[in-house]
Protein backbone atom coordinates (compact mmCIF):
# COMPACT_ATOMS: atom_id res chain seq x y z
CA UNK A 1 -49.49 46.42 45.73
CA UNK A 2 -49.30 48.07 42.67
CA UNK A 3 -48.07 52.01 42.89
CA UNK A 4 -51.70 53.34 41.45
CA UNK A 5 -53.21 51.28 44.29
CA UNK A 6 -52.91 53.57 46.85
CA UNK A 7 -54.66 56.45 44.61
CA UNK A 8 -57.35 54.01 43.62
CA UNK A 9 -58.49 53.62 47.30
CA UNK A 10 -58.27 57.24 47.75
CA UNK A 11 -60.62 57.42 44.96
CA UNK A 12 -59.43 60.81 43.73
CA UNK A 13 -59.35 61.70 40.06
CA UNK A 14 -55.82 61.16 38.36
CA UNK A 15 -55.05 62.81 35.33
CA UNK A 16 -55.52 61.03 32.03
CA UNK A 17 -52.34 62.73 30.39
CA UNK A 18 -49.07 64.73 31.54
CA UNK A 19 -47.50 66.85 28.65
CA UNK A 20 -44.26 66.86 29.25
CA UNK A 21 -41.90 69.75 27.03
CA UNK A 22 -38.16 69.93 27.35
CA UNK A 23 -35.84 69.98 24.72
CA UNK A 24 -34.04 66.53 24.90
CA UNK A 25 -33.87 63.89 22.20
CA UNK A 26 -35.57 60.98 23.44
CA UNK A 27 -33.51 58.63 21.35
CA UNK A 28 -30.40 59.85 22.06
CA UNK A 29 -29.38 60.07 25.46
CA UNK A 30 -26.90 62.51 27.06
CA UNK A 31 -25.41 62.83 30.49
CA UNK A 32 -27.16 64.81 32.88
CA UNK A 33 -28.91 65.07 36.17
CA UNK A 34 -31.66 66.44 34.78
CA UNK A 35 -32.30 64.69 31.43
CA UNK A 36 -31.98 61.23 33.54
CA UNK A 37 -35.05 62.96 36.33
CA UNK A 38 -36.98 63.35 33.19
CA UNK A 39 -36.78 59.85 32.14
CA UNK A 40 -37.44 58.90 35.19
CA UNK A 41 -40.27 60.87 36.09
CA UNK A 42 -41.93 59.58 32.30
CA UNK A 43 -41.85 55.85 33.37
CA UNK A 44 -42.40 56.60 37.22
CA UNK A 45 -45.77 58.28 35.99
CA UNK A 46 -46.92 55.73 32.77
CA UNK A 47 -46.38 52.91 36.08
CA UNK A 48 -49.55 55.19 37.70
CA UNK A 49 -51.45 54.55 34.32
CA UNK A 50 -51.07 57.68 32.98
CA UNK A 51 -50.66 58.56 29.52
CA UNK A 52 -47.38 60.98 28.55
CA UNK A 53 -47.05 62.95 25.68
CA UNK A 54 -43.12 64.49 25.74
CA UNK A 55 -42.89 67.05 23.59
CA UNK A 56 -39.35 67.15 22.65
CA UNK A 57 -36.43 67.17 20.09
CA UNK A 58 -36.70 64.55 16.99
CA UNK A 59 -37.18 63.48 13.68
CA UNK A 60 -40.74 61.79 13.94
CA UNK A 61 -43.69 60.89 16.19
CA UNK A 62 -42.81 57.72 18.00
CA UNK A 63 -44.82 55.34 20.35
CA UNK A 64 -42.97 53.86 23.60
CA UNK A 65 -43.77 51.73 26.55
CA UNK A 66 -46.79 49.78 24.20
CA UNK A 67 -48.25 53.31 23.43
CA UNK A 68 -48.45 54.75 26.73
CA UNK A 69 -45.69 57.61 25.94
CA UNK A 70 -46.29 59.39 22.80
CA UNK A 71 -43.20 60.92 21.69
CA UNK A 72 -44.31 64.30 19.45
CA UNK A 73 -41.17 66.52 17.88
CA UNK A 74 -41.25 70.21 18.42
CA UNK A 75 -38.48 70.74 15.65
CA UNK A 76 -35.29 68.18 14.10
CA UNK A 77 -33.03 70.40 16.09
CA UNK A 78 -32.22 73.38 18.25
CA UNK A 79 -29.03 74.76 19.45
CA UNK A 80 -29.89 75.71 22.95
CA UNK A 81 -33.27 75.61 24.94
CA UNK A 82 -34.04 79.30 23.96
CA UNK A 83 -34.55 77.96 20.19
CA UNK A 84 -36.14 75.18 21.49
CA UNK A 85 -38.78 77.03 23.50
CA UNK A 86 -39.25 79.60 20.92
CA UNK A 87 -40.02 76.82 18.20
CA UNK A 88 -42.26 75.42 20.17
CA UNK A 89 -43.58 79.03 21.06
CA UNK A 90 -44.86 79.49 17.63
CA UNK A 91 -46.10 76.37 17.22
CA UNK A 92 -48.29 76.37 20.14
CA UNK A 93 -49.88 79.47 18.58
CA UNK A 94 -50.62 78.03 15.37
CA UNK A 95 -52.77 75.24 17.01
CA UNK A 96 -50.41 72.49 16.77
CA UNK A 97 -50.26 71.78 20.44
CA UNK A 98 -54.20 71.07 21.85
CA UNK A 99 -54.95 68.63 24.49
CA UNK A 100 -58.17 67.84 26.36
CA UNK A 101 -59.40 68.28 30.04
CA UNK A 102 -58.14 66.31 32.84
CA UNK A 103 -54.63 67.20 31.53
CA UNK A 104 -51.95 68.42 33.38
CA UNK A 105 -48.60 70.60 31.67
CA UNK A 106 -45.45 69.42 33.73
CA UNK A 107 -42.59 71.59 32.67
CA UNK A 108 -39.07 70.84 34.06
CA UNK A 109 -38.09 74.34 34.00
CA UNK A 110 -39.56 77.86 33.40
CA UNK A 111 -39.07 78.89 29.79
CA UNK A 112 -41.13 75.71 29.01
CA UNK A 113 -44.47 76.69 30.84
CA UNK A 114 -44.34 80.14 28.68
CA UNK A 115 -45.84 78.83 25.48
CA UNK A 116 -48.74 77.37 27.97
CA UNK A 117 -49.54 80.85 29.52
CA UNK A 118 -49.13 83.34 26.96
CA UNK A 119 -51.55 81.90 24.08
CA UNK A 120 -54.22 81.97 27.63
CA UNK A 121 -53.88 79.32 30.67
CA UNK A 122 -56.19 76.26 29.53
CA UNK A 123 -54.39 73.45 31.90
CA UNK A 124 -53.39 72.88 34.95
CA UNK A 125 -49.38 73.55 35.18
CA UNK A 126 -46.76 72.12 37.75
CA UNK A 127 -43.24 73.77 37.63
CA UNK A 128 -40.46 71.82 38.48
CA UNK A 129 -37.80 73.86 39.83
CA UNK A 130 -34.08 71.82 39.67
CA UNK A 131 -32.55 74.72 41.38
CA UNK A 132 -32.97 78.50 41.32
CA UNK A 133 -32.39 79.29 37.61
CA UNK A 134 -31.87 83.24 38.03
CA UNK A 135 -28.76 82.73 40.43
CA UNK A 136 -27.39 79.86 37.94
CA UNK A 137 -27.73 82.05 35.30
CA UNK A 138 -25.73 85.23 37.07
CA UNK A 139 -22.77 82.68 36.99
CA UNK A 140 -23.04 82.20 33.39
CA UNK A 141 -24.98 84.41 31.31
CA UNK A 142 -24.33 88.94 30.66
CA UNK A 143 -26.55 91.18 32.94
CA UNK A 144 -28.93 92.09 29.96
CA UNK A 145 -30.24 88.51 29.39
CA UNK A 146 -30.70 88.03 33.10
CA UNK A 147 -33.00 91.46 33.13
CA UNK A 148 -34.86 89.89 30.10
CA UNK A 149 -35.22 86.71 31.94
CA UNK A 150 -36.16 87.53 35.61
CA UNK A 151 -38.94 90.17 34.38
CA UNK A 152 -40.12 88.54 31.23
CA UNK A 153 -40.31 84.51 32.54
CA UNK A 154 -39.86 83.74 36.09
CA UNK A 155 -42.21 86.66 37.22
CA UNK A 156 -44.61 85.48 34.84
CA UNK A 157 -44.17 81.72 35.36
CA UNK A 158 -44.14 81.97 38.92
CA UNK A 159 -47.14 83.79 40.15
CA UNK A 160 -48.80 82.05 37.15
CA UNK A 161 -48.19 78.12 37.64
CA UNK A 162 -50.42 75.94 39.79
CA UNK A 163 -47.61 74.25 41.72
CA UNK A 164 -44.07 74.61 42.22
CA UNK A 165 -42.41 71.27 42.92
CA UNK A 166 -38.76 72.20 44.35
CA UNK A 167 -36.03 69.51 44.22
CA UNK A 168 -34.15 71.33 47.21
CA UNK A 169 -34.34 73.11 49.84
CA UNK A 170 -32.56 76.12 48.04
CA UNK A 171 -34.72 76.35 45.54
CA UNK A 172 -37.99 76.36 47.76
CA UNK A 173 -35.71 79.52 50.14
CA UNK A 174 -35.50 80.87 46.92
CA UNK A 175 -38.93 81.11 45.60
CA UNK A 176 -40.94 80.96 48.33
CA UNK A 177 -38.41 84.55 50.02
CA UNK A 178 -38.57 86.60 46.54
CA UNK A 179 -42.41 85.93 45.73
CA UNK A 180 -43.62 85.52 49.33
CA UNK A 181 -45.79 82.36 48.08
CA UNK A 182 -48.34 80.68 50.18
CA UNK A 183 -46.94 77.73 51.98
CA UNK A 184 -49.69 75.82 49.62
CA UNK A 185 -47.97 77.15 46.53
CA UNK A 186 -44.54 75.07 46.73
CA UNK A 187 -43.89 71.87 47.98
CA UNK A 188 -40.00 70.03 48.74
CA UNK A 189 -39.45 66.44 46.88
CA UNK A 190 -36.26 65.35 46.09
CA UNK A 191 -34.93 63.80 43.36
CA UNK A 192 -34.85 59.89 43.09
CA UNK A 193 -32.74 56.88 42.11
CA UNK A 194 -34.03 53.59 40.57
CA UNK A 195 -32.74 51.14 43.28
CA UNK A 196 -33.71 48.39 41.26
CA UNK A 197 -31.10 48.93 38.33
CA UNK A 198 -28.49 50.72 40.67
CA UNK A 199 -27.17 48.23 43.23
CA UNK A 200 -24.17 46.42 43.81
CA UNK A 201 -22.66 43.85 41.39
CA UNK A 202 -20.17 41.28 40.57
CA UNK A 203 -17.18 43.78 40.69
CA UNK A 204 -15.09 40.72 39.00
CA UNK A 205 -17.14 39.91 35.97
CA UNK A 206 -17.27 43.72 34.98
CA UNK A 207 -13.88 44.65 35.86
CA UNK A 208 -13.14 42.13 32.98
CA UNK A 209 -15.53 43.55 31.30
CA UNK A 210 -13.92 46.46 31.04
CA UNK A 211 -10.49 45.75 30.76
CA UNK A 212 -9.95 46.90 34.61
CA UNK A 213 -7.65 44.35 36.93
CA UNK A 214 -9.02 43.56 40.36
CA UNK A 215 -6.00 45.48 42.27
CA UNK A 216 -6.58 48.71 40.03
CA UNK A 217 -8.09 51.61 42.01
CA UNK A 218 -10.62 52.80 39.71
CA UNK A 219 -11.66 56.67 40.39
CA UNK A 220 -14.47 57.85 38.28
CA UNK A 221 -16.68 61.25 37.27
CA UNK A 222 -19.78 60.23 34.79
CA UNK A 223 -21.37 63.64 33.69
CA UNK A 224 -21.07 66.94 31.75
CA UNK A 225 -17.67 68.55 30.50
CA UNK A 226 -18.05 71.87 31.67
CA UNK A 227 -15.88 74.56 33.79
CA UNK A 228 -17.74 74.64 36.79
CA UNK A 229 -17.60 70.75 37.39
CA UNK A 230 -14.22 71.57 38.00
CA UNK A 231 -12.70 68.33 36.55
CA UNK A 232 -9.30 70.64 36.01
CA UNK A 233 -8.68 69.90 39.50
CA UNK A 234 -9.31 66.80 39.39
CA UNK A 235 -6.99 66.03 37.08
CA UNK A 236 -4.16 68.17 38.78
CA UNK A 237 -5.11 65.85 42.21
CA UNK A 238 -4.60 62.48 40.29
CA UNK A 239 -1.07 63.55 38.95
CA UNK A 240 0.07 63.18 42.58
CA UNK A 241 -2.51 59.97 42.98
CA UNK A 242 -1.18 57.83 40.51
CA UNK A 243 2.26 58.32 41.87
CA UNK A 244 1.33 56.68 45.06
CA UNK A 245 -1.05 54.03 44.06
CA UNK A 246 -1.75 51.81 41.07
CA UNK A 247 -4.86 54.10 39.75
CA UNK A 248 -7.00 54.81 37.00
CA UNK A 249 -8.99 58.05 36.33
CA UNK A 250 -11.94 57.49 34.18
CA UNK A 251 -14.27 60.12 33.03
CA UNK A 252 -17.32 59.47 31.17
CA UNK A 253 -19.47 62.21 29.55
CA UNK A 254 -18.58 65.21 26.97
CA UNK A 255 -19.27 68.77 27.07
CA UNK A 256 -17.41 72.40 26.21
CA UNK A 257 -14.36 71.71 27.60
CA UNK A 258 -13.43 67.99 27.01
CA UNK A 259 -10.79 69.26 23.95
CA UNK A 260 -9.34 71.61 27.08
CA UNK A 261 -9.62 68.70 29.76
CA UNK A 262 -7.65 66.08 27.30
CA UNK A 263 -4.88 69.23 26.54
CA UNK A 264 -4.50 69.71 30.35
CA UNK A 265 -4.46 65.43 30.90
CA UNK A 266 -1.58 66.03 28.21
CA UNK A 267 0.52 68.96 29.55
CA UNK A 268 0.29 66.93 32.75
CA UNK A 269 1.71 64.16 31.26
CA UNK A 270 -1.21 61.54 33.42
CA UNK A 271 -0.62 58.12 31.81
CA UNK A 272 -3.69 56.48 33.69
CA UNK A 273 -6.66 58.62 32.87
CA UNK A 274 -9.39 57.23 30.37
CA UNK A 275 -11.97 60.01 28.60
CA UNK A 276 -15.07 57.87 27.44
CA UNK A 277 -18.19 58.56 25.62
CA UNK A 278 -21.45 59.34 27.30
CA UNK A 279 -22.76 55.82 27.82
CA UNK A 280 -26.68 54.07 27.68
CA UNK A 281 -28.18 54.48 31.15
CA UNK A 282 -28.41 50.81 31.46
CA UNK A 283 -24.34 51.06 31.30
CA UNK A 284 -23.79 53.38 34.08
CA UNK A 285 -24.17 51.16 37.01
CA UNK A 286 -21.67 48.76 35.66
CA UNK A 287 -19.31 51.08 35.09
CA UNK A 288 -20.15 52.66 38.49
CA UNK A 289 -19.46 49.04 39.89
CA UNK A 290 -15.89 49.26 38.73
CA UNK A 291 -15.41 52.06 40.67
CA UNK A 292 -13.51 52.50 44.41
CA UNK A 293 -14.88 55.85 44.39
CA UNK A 294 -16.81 58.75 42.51
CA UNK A 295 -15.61 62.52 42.53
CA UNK A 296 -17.37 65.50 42.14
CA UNK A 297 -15.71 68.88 42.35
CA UNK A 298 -18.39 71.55 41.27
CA UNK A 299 -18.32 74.52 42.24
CA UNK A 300 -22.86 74.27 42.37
CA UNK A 301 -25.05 71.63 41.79
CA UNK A 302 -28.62 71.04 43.42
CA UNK A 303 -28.79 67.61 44.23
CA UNK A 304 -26.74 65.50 41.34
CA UNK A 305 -28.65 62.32 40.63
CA UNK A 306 -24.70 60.26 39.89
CA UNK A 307 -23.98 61.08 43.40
CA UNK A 308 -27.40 59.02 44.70
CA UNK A 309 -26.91 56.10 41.84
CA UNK A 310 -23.24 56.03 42.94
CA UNK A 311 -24.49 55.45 46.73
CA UNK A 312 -27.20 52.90 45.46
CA UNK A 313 -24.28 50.85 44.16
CA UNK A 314 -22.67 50.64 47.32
CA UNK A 315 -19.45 53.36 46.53
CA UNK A 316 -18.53 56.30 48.61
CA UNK A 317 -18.47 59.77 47.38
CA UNK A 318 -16.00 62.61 47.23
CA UNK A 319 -17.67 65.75 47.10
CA UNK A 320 -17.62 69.12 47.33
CA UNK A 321 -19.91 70.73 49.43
CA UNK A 322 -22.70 72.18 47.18
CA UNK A 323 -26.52 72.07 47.33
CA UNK A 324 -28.19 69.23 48.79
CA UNK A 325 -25.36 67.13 48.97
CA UNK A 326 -24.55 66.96 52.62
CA UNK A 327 -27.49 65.48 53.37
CA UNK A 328 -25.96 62.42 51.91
CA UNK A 329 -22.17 62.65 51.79
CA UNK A 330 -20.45 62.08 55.44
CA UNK A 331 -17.69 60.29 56.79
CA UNK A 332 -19.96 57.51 56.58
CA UNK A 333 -20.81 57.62 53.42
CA UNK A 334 -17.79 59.09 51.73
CA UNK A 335 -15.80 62.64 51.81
CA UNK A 336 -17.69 66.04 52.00
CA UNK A 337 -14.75 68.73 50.90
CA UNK A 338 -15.39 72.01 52.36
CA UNK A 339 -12.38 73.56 50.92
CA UNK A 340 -11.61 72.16 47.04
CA UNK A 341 -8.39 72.23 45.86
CA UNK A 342 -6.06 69.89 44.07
CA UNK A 343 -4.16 68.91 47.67
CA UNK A 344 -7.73 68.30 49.62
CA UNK A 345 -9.36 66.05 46.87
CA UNK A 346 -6.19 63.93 46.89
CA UNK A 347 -5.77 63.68 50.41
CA UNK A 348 -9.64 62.69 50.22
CA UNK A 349 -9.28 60.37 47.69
CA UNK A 350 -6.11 58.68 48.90
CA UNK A 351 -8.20 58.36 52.50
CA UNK A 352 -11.25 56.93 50.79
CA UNK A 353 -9.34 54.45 48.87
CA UNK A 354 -7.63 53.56 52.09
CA UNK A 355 -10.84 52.37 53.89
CA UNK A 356 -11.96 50.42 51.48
CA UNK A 357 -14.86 50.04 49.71
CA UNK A 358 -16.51 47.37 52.00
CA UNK A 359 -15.94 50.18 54.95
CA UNK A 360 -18.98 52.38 53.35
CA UNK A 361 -21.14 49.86 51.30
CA UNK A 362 -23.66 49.70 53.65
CA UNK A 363 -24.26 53.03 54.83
CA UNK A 364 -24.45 53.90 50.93
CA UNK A 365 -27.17 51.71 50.01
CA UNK A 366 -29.26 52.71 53.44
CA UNK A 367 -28.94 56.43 52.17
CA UNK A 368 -29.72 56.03 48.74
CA UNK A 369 -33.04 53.63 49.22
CA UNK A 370 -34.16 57.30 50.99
CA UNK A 371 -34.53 58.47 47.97
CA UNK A 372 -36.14 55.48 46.22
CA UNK A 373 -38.16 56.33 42.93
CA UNK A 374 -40.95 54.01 44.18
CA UNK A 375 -41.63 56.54 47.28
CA UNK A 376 -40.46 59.87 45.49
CA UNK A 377 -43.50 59.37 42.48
CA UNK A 378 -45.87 58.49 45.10
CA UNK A 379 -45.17 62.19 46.29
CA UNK A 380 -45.31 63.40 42.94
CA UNK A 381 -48.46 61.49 41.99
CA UNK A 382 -50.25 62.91 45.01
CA UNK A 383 -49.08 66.85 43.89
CA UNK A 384 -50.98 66.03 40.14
CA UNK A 385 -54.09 65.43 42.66
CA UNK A 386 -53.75 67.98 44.65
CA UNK A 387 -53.63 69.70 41.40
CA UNK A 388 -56.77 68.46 39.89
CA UNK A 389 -58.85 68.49 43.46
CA UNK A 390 -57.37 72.22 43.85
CA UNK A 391 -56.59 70.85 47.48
CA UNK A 392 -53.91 72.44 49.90
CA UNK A 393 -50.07 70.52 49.93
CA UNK A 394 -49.55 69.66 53.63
């Protein structure tokens, strides 16, 4: 059965178009939870029939998936997502931007519903909220720009916005507690994983592959460069690590602090710890194959989508215990850290390597098909519905 079946029997309206804005470069991939849920969510929707037009970074309008996605540039460029929004800000009120009915705005954060509502409210708009940006941004951004951004956008976007699709349970506490929403207002789905291109492989043929021999202990962490990923630590743990076993530390991605991160790997004097590029999605569940384990040592995340493809691949976790990820990290599944430090990610590692791979591989893949893309954009399908039929979320 295809996945627009089930709405075709429902025989409720589907929208002919979602406009997608966010400020990545659909040609040029970079690691990232929530650049790979976009990606996702495009082909997940054009599956349903539905037409996509991404408004995004880039150089030229461009046609994919035999016309169904319609790639349109806001600018060449943009240093942050501020510029990005603001470009496309003045834009949308010179006309550039018009769409017809039966279209719905889907807008994977706040600042990019704002050039939707303040030129007057013409579409239907679903927010979705990857975490509670306000509290994220008291971590990393002065007091002033907070002020500007809790009274000038959320407020606004909030009360404003047809939907609110929350990606964790934090996020919906959060919302729903400082705006009092109606329960019909703001609805739970997780993120997703594509079991059908993460699942186990022939750990021989791309061990090879990769240069890796079959009695190396391969530790990995695929994602962003930045201080509160914590990778410092990381790095301190595998100084002790690769004492004890025959190990190698590799760490895919790139971000702020990889020219800090290869000083420290340095100073430390680690002789078995690879930095990589960020790689083609199609890459990272081979390289995830390789691997006896995947560590993450933030200090917050929501819900990180390498964790899930990780499981879907049949290797256990090490994780500290942040957002959502408890409810798939266990001693079944892997190591949940409660306290992070150099000494308790080794130990974790050491005891995860210990087991064996074979000793979680099934309870990985059981957890991860939870969170199948298949049954996730059947949820999100039946929100653009709701949407367009103005009908209550159960």
């Amino acid at each position: 059965m295809k996945l627009n079946s089930i709405i075709t029997q429902k025989k409720y309206p589907k929208p002919q178009r979602i406009i997608m804005p966010t400020s990545i470069n659909y040609q040029i991939p970079r690691p990232g939870g929530t650049e790979t849920y976009i990606r996702n969510l495009i082909r997940n929707t054009i599956e349903f029939e539905i037409k996509v037009f991404l408004l995004c970074i880039g150089k030229e309008k461009r046609e994919d998936y035999n016309g169904k996605l319609q790639i349109i540039p806001v600018t060449r460029k943009a240093k942050n997502e501020l510029i990005f929004t603001l470009k496309m800000l003045i834009k949308k009120g010179l006309g550039f931007f018009r769409f017809s009915n039966n279209t719905i705005i889907v807008a994977n954060g706040e600042h990019y519903c704002l050039p939707f509502l303040i030129f007057g409210k013409k579409h239907k708009i679903i927010l979705i909220a990857h975490g509670a940006t306000l509290p994220t941004l008291k971590i990393k951004k002065s007091g002033q720009y907070i002020w500007l951004y809790e009274h000038l956008v959320e407020k606004l976007v909030i009360n404003k916005v047809d939907k609110i699709i929350a990606v964790n349970k934090d996020a919906k506490k959060y919302y729903q507690e400082k705006y009092e929403l109606q329960p019909n207002k703001i609805i739970e789905i997780p993120i997703g994983v594509d079991i059908s291109l993460f699942k186990p492989l022939n750990r021989v043929e791309i061990r090879e592959k990769y240069g890796f021999r079959s009695d190396d202990r391969i530790i990995i962490y695929i994602g962003r460069f930045a201080k509160e990923k914590r990778i410092d630590i990381l790095l301190k743990s595998f100084k002790d690590i690769e004492k004890q076993i025959n190990s190698k530390l590799f760490l895919i991605g790139s971000g702020p602090e990889q020219k800090n991160l290869k000083s420290l790997a340095f100073k430390l004097k680690l002789k078995n710890v690879i930095f990589h590029e960020p790689v083609k999605n199609e890459e990272i569940p081979k390289i995830i194959n390789c691997a006896d384990v995947l560590v993450l040592c933030s200090d917050f995340e929501e819900m990180p989508t390498i964790i899930l493809e990780a499981l879907a691949c049949g290797v256990p976790v090490v994780s500290s215990n942040v957002g959502d990820v408890n409810k798939v990290v266990n001693d079944k599944t892997g190591y949940l850290l409660e306290d992070v430090n150099y000494i308790t990610i080794k130990d974790a590692i050491l005891d995860v390597i210990g087991n064996g791979r074979h000793y979680y591989q099934n309870n990985c893949i059981l957890v991860a098909k939870r969170y199948s893309w298949k049954s996730i954009s059947q949820k999100i399908m039946d929100v653009y519905v709701d949407v367009l039929m103005d009908k209550k979320l159960k």
